[in-house]
C-alpha atoms as a PDB file:
ATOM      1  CA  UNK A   1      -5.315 -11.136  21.293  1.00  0.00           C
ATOM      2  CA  UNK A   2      -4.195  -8.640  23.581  1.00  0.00           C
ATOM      3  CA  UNK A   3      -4.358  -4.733  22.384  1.00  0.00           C
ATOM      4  CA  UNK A   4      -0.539  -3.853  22.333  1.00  0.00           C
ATOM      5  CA  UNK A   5       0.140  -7.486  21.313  1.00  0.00           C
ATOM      6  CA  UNK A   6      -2.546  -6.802  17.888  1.00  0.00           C
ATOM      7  CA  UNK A   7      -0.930  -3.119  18.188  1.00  0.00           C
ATOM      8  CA  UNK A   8       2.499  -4.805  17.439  1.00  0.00           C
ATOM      9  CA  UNK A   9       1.569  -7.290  15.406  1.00  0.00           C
ATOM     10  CA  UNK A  10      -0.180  -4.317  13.225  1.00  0.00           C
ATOM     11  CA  UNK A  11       2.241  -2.290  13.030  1.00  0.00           C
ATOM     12  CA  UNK A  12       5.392  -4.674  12.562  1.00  0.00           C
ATOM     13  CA  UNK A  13       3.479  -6.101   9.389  1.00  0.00           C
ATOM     14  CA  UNK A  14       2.668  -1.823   8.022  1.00  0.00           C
ATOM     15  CA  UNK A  15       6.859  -1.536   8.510  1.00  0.00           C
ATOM     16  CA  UNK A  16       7.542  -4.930   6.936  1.00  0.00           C
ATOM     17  CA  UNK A  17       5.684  -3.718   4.003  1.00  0.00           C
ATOM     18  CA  UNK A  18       7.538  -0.414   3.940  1.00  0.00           C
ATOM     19  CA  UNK A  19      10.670  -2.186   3.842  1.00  0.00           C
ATOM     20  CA  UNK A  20       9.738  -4.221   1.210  1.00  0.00           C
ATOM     21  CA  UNK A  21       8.355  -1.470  -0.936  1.00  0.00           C
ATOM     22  CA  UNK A  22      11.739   0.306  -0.877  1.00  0.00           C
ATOM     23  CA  UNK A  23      13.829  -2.336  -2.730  1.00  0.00           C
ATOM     24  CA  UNK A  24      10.624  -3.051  -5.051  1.00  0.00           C
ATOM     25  CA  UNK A  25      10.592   1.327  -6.336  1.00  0.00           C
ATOM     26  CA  UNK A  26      14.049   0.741  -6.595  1.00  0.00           C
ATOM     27  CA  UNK A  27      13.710  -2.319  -8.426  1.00  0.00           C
ATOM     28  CA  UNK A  28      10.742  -0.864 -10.682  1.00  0.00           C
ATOM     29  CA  UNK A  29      13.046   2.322 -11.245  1.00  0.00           C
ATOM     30  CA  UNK A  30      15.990   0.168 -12.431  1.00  0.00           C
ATOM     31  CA  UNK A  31      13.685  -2.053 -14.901  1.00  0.00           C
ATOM     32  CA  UNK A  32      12.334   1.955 -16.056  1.00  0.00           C
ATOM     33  CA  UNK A  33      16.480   2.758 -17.079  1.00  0.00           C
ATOM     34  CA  UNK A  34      16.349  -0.653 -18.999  1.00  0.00           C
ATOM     35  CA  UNK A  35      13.813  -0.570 -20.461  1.00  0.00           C
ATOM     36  CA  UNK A  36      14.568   3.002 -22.046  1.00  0.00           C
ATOM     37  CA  UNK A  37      18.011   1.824 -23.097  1.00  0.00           C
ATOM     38  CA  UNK A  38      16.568  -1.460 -24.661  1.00  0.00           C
ATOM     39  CA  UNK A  39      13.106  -0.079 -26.482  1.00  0.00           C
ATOM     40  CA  UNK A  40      11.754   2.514 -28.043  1.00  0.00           C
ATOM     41  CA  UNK A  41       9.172   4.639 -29.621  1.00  0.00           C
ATOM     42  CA  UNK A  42       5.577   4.935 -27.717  1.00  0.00           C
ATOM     43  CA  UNK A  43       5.872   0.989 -26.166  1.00  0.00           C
ATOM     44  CA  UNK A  44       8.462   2.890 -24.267  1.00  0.00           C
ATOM     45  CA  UNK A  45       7.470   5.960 -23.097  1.00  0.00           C
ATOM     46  CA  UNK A  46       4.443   4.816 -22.146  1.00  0.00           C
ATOM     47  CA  UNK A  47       5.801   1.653 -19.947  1.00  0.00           C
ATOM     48  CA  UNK A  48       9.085   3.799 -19.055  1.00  0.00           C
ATOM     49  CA  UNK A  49       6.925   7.309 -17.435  1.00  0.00           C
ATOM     50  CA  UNK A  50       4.651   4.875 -15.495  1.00  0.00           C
ATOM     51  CA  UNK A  51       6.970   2.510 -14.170  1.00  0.00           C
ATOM     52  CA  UNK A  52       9.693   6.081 -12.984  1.00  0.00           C
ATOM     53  CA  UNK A  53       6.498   7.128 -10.966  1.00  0.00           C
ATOM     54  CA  UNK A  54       6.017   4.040  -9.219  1.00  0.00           C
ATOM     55  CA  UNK A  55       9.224   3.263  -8.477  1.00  0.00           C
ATOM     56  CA  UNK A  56       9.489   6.422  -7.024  1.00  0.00           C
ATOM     57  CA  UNK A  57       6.075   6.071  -4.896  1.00  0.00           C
ATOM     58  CA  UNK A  58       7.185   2.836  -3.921  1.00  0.00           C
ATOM     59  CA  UNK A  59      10.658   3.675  -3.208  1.00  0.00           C
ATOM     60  CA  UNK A  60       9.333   7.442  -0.885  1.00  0.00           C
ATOM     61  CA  UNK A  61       6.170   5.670  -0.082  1.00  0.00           C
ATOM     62  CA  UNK A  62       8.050   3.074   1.818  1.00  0.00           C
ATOM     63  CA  UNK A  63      11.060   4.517   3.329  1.00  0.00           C
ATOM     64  CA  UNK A  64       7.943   7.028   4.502  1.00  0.00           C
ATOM     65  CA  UNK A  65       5.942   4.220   5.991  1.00  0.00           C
ATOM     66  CA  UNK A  66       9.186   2.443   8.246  1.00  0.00           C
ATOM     67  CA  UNK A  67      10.031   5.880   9.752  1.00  0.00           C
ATOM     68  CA  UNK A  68       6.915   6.879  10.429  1.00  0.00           C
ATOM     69  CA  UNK A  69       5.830   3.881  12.292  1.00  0.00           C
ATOM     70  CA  UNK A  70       8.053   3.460  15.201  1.00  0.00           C
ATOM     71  CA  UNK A  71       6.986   6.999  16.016  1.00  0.00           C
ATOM     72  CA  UNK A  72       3.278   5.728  15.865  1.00  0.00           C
ATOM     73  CA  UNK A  73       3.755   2.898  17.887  1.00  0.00           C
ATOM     74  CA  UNK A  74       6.010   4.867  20.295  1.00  0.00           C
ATOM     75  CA  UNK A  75       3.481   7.341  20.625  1.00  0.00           C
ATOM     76  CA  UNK A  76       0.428   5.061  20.815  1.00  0.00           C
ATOM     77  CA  UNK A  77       2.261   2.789  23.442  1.00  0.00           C
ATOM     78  CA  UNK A  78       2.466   5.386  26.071  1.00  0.00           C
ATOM     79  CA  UNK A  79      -1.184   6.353  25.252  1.00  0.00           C
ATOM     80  CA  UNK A  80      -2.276   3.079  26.256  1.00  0.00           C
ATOM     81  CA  UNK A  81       0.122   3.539  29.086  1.00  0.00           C
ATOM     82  CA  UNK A  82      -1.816   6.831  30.239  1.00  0.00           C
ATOM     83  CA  UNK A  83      -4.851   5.822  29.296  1.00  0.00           C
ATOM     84  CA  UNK A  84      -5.871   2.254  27.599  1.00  0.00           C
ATOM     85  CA  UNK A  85      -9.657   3.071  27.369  1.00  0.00           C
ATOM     86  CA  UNK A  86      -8.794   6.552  25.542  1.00  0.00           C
ATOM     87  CA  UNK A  87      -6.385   5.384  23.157  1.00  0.00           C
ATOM     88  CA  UNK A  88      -8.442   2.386  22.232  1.00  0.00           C
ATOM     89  CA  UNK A  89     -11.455   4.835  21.715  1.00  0.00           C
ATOM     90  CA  UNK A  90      -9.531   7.207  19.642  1.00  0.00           C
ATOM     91  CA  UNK A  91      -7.143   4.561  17.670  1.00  0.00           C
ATOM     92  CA  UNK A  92     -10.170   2.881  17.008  1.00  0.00           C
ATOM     93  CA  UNK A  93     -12.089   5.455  15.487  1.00  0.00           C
ATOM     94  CA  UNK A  94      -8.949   6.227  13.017  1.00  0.00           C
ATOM     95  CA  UNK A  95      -8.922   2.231  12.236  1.00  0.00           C
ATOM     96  CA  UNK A  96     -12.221   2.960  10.918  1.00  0.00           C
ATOM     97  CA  UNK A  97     -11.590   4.965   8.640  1.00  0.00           C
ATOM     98  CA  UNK A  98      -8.914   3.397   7.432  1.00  0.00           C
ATOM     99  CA  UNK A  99     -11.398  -0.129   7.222  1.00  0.00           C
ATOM    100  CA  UNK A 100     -13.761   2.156   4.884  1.00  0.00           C
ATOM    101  CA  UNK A 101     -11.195   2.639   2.520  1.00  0.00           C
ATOM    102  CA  UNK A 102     -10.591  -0.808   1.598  1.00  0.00           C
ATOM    103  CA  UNK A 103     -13.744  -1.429  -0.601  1.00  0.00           C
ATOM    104  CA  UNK A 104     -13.201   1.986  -2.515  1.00  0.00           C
ATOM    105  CA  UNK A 105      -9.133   0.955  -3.220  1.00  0.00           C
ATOM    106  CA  UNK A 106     -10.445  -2.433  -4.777  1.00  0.00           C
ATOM    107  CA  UNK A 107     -12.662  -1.018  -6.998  1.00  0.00           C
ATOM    108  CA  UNK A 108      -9.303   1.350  -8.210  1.00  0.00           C
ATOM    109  CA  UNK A 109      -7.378  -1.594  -8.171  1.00  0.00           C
ATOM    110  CA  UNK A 110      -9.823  -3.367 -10.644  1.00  0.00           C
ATOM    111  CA  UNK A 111     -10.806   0.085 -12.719  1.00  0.00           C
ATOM    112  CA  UNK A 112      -7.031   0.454 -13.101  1.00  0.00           C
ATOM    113  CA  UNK A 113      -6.292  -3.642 -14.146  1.00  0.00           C
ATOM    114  CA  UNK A 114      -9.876  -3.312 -16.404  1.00  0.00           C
ATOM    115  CA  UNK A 115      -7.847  -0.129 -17.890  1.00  0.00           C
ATOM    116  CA  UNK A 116      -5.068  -2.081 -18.356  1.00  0.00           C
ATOM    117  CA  UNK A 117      -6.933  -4.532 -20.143  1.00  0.00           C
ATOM    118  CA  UNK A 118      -8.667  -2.433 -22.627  1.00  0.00           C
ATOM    119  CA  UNK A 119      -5.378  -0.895 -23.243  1.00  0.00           C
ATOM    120  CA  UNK A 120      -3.866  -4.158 -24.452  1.00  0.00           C
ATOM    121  CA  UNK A 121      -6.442  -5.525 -26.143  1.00  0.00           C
ATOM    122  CA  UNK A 122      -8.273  -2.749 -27.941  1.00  0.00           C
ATOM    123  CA  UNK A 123      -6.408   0.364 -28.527  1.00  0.00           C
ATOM    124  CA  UNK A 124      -3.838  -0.979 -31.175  1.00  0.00           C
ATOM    125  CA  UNK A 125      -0.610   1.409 -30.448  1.00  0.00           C
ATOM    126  CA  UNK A 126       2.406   1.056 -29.374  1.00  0.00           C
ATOM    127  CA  UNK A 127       1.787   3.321 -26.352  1.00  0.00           C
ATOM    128  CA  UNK A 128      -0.976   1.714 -24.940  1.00  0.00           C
ATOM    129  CA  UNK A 129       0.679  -1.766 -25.117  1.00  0.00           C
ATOM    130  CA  UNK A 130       3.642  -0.212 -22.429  1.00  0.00           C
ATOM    131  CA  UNK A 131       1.094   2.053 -20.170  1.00  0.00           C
ATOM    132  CA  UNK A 132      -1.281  -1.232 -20.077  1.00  0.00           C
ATOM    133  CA  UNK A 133       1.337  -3.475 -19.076  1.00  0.00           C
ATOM    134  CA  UNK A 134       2.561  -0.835 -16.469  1.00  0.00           C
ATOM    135  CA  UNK A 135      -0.827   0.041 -15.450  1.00  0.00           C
ATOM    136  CA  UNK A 136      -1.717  -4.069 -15.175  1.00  0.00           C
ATOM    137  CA  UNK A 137       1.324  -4.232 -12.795  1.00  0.00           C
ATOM    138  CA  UNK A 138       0.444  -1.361 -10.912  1.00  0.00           C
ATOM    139  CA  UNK A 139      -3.216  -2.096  -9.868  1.00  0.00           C
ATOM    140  CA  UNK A 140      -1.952  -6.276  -9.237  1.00  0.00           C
ATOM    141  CA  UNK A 141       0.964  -4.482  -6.475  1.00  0.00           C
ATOM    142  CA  UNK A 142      -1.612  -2.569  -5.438  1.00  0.00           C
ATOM    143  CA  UNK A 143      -4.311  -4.956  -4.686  1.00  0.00           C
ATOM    144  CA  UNK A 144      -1.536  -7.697  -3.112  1.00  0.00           C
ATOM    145  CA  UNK A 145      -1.158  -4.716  -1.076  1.00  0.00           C
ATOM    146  CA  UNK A 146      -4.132  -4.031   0.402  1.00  0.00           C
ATOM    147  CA  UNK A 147      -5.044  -6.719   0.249  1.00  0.00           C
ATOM    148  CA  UNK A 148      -2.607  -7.764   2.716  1.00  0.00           C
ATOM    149  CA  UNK A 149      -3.367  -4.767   4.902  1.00  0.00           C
ATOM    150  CA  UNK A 150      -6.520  -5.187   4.994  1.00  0.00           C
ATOM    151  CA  UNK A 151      -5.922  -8.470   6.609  1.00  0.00           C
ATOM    152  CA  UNK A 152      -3.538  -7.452   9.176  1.00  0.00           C
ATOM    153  CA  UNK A 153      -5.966  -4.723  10.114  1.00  0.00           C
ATOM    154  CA  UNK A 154      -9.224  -7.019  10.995  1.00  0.00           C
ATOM    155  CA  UNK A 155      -7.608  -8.307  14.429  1.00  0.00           C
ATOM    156  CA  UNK A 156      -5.844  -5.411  15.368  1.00  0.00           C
ATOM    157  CA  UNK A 157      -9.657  -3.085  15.013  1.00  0.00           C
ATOM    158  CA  UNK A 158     -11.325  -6.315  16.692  1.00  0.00           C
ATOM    159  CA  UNK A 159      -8.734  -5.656  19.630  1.00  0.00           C
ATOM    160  CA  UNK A 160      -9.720  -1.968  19.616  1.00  0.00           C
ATOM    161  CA  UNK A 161     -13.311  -2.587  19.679  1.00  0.00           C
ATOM    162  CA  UNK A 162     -12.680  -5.112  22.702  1.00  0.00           C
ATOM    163  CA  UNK A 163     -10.383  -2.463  24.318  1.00  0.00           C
ATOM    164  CA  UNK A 164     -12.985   0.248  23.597  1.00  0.00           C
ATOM    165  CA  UNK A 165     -15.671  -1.509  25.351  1.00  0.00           C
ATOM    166  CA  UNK A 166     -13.766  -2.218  28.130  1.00  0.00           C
ATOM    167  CA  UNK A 167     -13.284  -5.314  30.817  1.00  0.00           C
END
């Protein structure tokens, strides 16, 4: 795969899941202002206040993530105009770190859903019952999530790493 091909490909699938995030907060927000109207007591507080924050994240996160990545590909297209070998090198390099962090965001994924777990199966309150189903959903979105990314971003580094090395 060609770089600005893998660059596309990349960064079409980061916008994609921007766009997709957006109607998700706004769906997550909407369940929040049923589920206050149809429960109560600590089930809903603690389902309602988790569930208002990531709709919200969701909702910011991804209108956030579809603006800012035209500009990113706009602005790393006429690097690689300039200069391939220097954009490759320095993209790259950022694409690293961004690879590190996919180990460490599992492990929050599955501390969060273990969380979860413990809430809904050992605490015996009301509260715990909503913030462990809202925490369960959070760290499952979260892990389809990266999960995802982390896929998209194997053959765009690999075309870095080619680019970076050079003909």
């Amino acid at each position: 795969m060609q770089l600005l091909e893998a660059l596309t490909t990349y960064f079409r699938g980061e916008r994609g899941i921007g766009m997709a995030l957006v109607p998700v907060g706004f769906a997550l927000l909407a369940l929040a202002f049923y589920l206050w109207r149809t429960q109560s007591g600590g089930f809903m507080w603690g389902l309602v206040a988790p569930l208002i924050v990531l709709g919200l994240a969701g909702a910011a996160g991804g209108a956030g993530l579809v603006i800012r990545t035209d500009a990113q590909v706009a602005e790393l297209t006429a690097q690689h105009a300039e200069d391939p070998a220097a954009m490759a090198s320095a993209e790259a390099e950022r694409m690293e770190k961004v690879n590190a962090n996919w180990p460490r965001l599992k492990i929050v994924w599955l501390v969060l859903a273990a969380a979860a777990f413990t809430l809904l199966f050992v605490v015996k309150k009301d509260w715990a019952m909503g913030l462990g189903l809202a925490l369960l959903l959070t760290s499952t979105l979260g892990m389809w999530i990266d999960v995802f990314a982390e896929r998209r971003a194997e053959p765009y580094t690999e075309a870095l790493e080619r680019a970076r090395q050079g003909p």
